[in-house]
Protein backbone atom coordinates (compact mmCIF):
# COMPACT_ATOMS: atom_id res chain seq x y z
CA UNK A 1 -12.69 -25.74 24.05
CA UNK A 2 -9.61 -23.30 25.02
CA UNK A 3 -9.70 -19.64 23.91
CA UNK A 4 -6.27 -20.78 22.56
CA UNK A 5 -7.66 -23.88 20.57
CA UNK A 6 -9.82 -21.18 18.81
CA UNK A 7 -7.70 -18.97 17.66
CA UNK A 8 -6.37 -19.31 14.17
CA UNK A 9 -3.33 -17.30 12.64
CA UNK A 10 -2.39 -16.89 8.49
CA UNK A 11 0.98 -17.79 8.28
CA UNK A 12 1.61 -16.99 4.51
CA UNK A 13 -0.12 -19.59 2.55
CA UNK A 14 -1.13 -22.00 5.68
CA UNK A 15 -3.86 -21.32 8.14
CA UNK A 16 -2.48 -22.30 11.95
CA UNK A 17 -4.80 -22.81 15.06
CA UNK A 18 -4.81 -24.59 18.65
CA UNK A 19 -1.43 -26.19 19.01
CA UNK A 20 0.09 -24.73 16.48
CA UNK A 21 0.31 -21.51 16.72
CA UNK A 22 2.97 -20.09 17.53
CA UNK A 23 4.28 -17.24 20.18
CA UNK A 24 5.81 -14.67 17.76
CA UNK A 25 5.81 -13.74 13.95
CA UNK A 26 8.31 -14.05 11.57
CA UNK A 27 9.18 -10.49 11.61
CA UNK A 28 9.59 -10.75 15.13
CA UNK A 29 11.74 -13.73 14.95
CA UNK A 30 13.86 -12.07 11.97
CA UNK A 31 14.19 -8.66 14.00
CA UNK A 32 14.91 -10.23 17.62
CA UNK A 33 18.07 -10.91 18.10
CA UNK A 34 18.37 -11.52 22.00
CA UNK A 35 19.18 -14.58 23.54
CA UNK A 36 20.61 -17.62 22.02
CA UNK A 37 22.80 -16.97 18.85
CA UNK A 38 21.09 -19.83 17.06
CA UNK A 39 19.54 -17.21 14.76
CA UNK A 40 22.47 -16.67 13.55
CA UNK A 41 22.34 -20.00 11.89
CA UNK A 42 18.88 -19.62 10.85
CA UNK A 43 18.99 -16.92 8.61
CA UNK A 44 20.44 -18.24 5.24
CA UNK A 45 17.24 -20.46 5.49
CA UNK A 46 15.20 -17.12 6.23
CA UNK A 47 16.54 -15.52 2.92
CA UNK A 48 15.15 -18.65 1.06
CA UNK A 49 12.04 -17.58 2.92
CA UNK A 50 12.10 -14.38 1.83
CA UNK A 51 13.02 -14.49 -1.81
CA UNK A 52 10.06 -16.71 -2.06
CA UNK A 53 7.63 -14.28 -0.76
CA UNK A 54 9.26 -12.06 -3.19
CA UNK A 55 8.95 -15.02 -6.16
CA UNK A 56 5.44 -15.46 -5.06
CA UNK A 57 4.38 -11.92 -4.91
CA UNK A 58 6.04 -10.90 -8.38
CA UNK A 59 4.41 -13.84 -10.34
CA UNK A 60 0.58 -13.21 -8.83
CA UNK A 61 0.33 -9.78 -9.31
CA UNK A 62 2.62 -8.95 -12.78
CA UNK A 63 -0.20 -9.27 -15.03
CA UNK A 64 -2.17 -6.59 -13.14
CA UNK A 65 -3.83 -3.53 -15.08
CA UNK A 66 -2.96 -0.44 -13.94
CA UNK A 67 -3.30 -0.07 -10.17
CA UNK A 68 -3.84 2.03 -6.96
CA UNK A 69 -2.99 1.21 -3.70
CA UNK A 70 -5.39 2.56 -1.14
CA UNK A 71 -4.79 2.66 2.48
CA UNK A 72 -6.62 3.12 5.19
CA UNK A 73 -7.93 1.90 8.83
CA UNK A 74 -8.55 -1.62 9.52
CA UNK A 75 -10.89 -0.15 12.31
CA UNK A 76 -13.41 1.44 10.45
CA UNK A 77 -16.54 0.59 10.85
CA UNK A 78 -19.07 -0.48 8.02
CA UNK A 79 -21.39 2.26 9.06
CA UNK A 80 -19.33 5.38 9.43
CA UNK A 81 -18.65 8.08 6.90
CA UNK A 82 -14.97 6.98 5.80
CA UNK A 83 -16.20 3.61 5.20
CA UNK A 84 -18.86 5.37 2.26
CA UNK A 85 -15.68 7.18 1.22
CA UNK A 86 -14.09 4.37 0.91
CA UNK A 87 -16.70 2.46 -0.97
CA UNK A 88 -17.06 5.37 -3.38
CA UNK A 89 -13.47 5.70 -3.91
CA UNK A 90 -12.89 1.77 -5.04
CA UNK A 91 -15.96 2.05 -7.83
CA UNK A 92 -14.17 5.15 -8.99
CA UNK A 93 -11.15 3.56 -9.47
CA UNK A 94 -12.00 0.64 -11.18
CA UNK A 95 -14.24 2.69 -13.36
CA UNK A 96 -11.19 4.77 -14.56
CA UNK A 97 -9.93 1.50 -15.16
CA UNK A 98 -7.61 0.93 -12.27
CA UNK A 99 -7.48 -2.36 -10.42
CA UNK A 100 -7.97 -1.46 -6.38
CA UNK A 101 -5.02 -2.87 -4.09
CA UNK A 102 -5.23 -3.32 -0.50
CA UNK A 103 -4.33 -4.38 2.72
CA UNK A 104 -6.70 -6.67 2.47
CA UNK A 105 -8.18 -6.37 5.85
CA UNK A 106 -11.34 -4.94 7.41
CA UNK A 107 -12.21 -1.24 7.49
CA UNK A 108 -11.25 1.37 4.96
CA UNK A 109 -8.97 -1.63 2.78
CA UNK A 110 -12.59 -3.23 2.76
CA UNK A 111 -14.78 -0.32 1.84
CA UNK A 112 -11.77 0.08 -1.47
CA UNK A 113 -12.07 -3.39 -2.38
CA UNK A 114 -15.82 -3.41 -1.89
CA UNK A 115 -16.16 -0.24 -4.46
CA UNK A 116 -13.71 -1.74 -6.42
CA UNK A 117 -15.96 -5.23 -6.71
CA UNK A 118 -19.46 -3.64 -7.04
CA UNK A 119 -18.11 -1.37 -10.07
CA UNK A 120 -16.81 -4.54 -11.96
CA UNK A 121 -13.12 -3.80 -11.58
CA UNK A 122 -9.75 -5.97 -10.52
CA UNK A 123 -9.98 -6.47 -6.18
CA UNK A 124 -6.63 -7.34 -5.23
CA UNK A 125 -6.18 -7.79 -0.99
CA UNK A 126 -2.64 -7.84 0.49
CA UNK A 127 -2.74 -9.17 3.99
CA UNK A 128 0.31 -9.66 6.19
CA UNK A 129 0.63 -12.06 9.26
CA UNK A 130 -0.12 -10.52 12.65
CA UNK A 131 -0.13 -11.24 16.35
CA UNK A 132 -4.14 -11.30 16.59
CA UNK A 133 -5.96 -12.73 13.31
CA UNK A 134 -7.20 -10.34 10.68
CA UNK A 135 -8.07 -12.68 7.79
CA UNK A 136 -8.49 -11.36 4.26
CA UNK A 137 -11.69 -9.61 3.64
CA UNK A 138 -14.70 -11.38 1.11
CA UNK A 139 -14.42 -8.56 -1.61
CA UNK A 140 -10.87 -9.47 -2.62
CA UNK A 141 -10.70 -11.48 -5.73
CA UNK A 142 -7.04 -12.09 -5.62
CA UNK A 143 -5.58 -12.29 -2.19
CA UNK A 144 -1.67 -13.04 -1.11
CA UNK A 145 -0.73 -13.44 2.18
CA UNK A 146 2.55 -12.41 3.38
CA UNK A 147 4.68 -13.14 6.25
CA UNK A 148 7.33 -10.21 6.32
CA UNK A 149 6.34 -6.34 6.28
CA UNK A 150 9.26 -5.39 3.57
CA UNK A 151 8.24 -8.02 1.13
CA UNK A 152 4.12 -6.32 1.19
CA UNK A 153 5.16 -2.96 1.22
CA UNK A 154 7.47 -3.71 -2.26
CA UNK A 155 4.18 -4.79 -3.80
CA UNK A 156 1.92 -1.91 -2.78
CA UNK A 157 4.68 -0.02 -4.74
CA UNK A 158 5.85 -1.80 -7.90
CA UNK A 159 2.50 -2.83 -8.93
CA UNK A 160 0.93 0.77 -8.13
CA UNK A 161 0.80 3.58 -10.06
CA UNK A 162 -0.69 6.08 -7.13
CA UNK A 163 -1.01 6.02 -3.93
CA UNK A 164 -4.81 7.25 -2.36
CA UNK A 165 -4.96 7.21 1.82
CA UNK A 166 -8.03 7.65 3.99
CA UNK A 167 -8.02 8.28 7.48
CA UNK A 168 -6.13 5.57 9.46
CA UNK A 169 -3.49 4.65 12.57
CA UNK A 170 -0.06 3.92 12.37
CA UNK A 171 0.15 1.49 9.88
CA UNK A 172 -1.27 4.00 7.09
CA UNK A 173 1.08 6.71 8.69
CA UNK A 174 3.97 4.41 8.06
CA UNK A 175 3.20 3.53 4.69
CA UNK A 176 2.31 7.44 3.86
CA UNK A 177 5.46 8.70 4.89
CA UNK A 178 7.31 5.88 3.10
CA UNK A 179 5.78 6.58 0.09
CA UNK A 180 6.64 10.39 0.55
CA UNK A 181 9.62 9.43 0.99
CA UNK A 182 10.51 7.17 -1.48
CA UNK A 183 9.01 10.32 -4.72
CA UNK A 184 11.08 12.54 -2.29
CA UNK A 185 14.14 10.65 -2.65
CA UNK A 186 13.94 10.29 -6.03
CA UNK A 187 13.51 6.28 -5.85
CA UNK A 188 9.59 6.50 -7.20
CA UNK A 189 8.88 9.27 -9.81
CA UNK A 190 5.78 11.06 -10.87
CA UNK A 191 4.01 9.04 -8.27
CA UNK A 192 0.90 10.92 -6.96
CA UNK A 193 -0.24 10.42 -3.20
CA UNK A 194 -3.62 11.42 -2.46
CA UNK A 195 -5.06 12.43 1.29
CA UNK A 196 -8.57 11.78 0.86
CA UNK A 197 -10.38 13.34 3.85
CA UNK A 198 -9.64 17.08 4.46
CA UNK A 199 -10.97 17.26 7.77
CA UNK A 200 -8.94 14.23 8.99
CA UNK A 201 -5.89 15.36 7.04
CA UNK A 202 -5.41 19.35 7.36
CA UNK A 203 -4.20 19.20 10.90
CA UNK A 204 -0.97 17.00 9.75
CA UNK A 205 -0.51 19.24 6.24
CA UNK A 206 -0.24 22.51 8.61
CA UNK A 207 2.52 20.23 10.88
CA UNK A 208 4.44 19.13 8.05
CA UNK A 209 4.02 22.83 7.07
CA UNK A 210 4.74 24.68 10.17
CA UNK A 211 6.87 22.39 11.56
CA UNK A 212 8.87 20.79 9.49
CA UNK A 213 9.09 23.09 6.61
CA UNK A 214 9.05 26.28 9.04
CA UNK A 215 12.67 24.83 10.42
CA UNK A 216 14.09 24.09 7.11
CA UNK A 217 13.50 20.06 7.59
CA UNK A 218 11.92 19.81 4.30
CA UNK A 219 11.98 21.56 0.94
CA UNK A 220 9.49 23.80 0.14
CA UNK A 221 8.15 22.04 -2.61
CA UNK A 222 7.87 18.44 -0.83
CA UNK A 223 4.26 19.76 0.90
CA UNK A 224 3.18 19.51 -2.76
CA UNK A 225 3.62 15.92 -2.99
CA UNK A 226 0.64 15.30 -0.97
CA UNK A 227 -2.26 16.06 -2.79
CA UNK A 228 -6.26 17.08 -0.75
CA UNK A 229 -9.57 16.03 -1.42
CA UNK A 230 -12.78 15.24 -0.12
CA UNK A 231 -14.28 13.86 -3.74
CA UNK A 232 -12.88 10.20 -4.84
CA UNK A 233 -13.46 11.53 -8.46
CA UNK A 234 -11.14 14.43 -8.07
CA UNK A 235 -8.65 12.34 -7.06
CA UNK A 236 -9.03 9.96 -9.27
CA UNK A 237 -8.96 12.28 -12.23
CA UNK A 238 -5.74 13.75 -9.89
CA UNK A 239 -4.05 10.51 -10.80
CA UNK A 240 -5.10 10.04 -14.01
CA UNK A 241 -3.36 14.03 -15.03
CA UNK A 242 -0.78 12.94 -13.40
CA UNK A 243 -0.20 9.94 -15.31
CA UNK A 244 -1.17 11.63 -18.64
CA UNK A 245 1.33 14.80 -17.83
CA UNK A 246 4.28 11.88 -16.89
CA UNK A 247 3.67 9.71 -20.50
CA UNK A 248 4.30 13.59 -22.25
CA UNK A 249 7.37 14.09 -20.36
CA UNK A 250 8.37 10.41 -20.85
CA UNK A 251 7.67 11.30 -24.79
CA UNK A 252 9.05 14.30 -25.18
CA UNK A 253 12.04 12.88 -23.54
CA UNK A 254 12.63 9.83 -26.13
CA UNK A 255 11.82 12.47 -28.98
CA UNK A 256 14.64 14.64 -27.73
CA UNK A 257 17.00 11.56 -27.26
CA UNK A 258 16.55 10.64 -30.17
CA UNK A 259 16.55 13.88 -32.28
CA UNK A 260 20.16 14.21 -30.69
CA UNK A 261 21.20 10.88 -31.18
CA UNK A 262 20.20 11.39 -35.34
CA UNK A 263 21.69 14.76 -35.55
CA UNK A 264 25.00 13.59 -33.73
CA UNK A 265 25.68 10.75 -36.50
């Protein structure tokens, strides 16, 4: 049998191998848009595609509990130290009563859903189609594949009420500094993003702060959006002030509404 015949690919709900799987992913075919201009009668048909990732994704995961999204490297290994970390920091979670999401995949996403399992609470996995097959790992208990990045990273968001990262690549780079970005912007609020890992993690708080705050890039309170650790229960209880100190404000805010709505009639 061929290497190629194989070799098997998620493509959103289906499973692909041998003949046919294809040369590219969706993204790739959405974002490419060199050579023939056929594409540019495909993509009303993509959009269909799309809002049903977006149909599908909304309707699995509405009825979640409270939830963290926890990234992390797909390349840690089972054995190392940030794998533990990871393990510890899913049973946390889902002790405090937070259903776990992930990427889904091996590594750190694993160690999070792992935790997450062992301690009794919600596993939730969501995995994304890639050139080279990284199927959905066994401690997930409710798994969605997708097939475009924007439509994932939406759900890591809405259906999140913190963010916690371990050490990882590029992929939990980008979705750290999106998430930065999006409380910095205003577009997410009282949304707390945890670094757990201090060793791992100093090295980029002292950039962000020498660099990027040293030349007037950033404000000087946007270093305090990240928050530190090396314990899983610090930041969990981290998240959980967080959320307690944004329900006041959300209170006191209704209470003041409506105290000037009364005394204006």
């Amino acid at each position: 049998m061929s290497e190629r015949a194989r070799e098997e690919r998620r493509q959103g709900p289906a499973l692909v191998r041998g003949k046919f799987l294809p040369d590219s992913t969706y993204d790739e075919r959405l974002l490419d848009q060199r050579g023939s201009t056929e594409w540019l009668h495909m993509d009303p048909w993509r959009v269909l595609r799309i809002q049903a990732e977006f149909v599908e994704g909304f309707g699995q995961l509405a009825d979640l509990p409270s939830a963290v999204t926890v990234f992390g490297s797909a390349r840690t290994h089972p054995d190392s130290p940030d794998y533990a970390l990871g393990v510890r920091l899913g049973g946390a979670l889902a002790r405090a009563g937070y259903a776990v999401i992930t990427g889904g995949g091996p590594g750190c996403m694993e160690a999070a859903n792992k935790g997450a399992r062992e301690a009794g609470g919600v596993s939730v996995g969501l995995g994304i189609e890639l050139p080279f097959e990284q199927k959905l790992n066994d401690y997930v208990d409710l798994g969605i594949e997708f097939r475009y990045f924007f439509v994932r990273k939406t759900m890591f968001v809405k259906y999140a009420d913190a963010f916690v990262v371990l050490p990882g690549g590029f992929g939990t780079l980008d979705e750290l500094f999106e998430a930065v970005t999006l409380v910095q912007t205003g577009k997410i609020t009282k949304f707390p993003i945890v670094l757990l890992g201090t060793a791992f993690w100093r090295p980029l708080i002292e950039w962000i702060t020498e660099s990027l705050l040293a030349n007037g890039m950033i404000s000087p309170e946007d270093p305090k959006l990240l928050y530190i650790t090396d314990d899983p229960d610090e930041a969990v209880q981290h998240i959980v002030d967080s959320r307690r100190q944004a329900d006041q404000v959300a209170l006191e805010s209704r209470v003041q509404a409506a105290s000037a709505q009364q005394n204006g009639t």
